[in-house]
PDB file of N, CA and C in Angstrom:
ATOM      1  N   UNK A   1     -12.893  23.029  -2.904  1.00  0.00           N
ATOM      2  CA  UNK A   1     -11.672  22.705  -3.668  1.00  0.00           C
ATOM      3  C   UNK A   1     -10.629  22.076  -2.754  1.00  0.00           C
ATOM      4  N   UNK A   2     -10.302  22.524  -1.151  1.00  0.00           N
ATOM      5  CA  UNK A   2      -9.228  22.290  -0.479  1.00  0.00           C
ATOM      6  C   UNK A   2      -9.644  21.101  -0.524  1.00  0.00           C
ATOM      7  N   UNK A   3     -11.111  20.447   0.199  1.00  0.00           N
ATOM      8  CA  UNK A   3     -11.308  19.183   0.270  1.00  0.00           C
ATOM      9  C   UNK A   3     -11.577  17.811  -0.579  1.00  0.00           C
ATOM     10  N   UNK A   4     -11.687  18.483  -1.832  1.00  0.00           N
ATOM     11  CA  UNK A   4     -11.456  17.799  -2.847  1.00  0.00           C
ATOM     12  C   UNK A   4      -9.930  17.295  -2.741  1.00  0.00           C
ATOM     13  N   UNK A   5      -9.268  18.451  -2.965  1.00  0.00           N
ATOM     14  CA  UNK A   5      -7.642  17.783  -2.904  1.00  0.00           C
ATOM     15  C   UNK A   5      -7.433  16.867  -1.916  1.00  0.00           C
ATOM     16  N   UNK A   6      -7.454  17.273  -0.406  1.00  0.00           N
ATOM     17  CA  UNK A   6      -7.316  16.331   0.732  1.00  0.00           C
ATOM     18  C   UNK A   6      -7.870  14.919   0.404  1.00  0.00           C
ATOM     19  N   UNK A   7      -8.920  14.928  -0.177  1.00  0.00           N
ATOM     20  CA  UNK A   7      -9.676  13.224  -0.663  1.00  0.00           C
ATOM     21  C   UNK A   7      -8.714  12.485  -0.972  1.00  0.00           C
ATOM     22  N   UNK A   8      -8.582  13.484  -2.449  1.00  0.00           N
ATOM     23  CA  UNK A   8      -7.714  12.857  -3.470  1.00  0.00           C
ATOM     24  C   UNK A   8      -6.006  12.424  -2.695  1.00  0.00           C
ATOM     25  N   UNK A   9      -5.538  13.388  -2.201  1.00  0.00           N
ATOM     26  CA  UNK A   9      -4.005  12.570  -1.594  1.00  0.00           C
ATOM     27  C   UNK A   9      -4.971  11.992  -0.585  1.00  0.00           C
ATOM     28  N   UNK A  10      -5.327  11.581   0.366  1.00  0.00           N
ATOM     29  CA  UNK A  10      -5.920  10.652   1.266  1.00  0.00           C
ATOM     30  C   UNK A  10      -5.999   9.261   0.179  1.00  0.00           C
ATOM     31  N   UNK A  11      -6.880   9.295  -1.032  1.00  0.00           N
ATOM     32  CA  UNK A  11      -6.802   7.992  -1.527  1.00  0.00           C
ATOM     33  C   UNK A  11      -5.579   7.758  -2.125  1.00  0.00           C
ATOM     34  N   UNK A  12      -4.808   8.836  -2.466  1.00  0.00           N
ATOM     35  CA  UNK A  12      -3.310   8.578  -3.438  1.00  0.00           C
ATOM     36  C   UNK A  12      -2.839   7.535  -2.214  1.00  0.00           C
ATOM     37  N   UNK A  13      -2.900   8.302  -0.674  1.00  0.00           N
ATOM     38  CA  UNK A  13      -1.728   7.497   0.267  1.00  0.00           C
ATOM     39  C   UNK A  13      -2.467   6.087   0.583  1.00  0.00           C
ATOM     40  N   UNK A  14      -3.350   5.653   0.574  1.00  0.00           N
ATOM     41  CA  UNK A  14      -4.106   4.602   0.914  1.00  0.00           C
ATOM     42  C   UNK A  14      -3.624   3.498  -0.212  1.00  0.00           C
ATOM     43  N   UNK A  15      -3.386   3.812  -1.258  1.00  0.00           N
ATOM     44  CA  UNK A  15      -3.089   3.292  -2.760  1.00  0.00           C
ATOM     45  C   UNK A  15      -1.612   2.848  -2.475  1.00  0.00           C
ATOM     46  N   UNK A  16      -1.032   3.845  -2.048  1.00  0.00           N
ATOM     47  CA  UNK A  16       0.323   3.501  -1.544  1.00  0.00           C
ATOM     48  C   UNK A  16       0.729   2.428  -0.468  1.00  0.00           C
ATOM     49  N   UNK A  17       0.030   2.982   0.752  1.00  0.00           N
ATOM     50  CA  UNK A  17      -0.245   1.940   1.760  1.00  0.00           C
ATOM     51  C   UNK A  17      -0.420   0.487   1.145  1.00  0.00           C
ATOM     52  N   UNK A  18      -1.474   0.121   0.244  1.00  0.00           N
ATOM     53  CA  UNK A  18      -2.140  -0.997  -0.084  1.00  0.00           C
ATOM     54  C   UNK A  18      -0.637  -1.574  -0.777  1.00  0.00           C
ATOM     55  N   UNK A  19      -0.255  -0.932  -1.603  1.00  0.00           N
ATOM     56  CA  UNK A  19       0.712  -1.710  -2.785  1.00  0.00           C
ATOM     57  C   UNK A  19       2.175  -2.112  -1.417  1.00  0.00           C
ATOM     58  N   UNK A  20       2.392  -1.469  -0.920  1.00  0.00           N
ATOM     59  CA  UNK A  20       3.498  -1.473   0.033  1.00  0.00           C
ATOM     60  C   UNK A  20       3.114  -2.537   0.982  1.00  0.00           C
ATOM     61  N   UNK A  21       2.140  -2.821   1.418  1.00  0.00           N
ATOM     62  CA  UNK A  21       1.092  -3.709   2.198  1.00  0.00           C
ATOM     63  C   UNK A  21       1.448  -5.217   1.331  1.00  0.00           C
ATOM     64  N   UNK A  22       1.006  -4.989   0.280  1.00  0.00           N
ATOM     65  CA  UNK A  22       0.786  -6.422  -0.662  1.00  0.00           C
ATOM     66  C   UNK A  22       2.693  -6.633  -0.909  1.00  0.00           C
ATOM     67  N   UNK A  23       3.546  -5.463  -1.236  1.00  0.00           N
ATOM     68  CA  UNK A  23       4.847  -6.457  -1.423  1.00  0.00           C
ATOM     69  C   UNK A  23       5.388  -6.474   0.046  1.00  0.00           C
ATOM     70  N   UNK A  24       5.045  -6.554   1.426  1.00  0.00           N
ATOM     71  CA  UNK A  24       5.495  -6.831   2.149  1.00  0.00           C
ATOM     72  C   UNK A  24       4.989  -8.086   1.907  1.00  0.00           C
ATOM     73  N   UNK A  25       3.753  -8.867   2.229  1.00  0.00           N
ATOM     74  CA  UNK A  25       2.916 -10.062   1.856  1.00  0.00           C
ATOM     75  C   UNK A  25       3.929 -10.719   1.013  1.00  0.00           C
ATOM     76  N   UNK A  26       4.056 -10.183  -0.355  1.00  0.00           N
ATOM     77  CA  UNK A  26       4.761 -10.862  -1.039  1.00  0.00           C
ATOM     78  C   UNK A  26       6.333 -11.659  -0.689  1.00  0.00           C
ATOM     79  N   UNK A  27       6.781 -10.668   0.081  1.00  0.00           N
ATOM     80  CA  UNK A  27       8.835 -10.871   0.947  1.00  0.00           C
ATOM     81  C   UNK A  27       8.467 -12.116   1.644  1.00  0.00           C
ATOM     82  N   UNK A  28       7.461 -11.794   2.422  1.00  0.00           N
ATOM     83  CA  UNK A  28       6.994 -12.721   3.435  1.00  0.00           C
ATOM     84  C   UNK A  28       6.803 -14.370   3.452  1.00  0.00           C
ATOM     85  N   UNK A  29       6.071 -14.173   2.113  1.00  0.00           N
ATOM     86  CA  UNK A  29       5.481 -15.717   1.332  1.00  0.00           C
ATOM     87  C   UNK A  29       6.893 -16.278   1.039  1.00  0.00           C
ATOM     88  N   UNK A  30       7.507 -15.317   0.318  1.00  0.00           N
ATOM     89  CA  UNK A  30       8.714 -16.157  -0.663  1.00  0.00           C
ATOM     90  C   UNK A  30       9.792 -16.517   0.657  1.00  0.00           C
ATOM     91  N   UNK A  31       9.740 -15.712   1.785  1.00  0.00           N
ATOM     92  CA  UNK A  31      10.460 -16.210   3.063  1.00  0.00           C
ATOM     93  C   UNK A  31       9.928 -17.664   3.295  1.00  0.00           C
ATOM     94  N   UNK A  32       9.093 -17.602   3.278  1.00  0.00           N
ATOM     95  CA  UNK A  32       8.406 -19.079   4.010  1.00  0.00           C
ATOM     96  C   UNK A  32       8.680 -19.834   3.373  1.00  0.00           C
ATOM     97  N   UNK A  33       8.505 -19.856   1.724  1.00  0.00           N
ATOM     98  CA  UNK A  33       8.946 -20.790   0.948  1.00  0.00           C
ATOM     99  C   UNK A  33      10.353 -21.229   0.961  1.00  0.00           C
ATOM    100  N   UNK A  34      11.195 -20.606   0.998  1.00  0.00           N
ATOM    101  CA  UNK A  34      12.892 -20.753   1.316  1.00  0.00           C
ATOM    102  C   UNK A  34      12.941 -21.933   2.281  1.00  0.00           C
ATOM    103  N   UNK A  35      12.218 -21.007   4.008  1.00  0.00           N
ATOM    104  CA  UNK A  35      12.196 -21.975   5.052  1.00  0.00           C
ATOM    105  C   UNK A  35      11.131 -22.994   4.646  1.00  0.00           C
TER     106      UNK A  35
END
């Protein structure tokens, strides 16, 4: 059961990581486009 849970937030934070990951990407692009 403990390690079930640990999975599960391990992929919750990875999910997080990813989306936080992609709108940095995103700031980034629309920077470039400006410059």
């Amino acid at each position: 059961l403990i390690v079930e849970i640990r999975l599960v937030q391990e992929h919750f934070s990875v999910k997080i990581v990813e989306k936080i990951l992609a709108i940095f990407i995103e700031i980034v692009a629309l920077i470039q486009n400006v410059i």
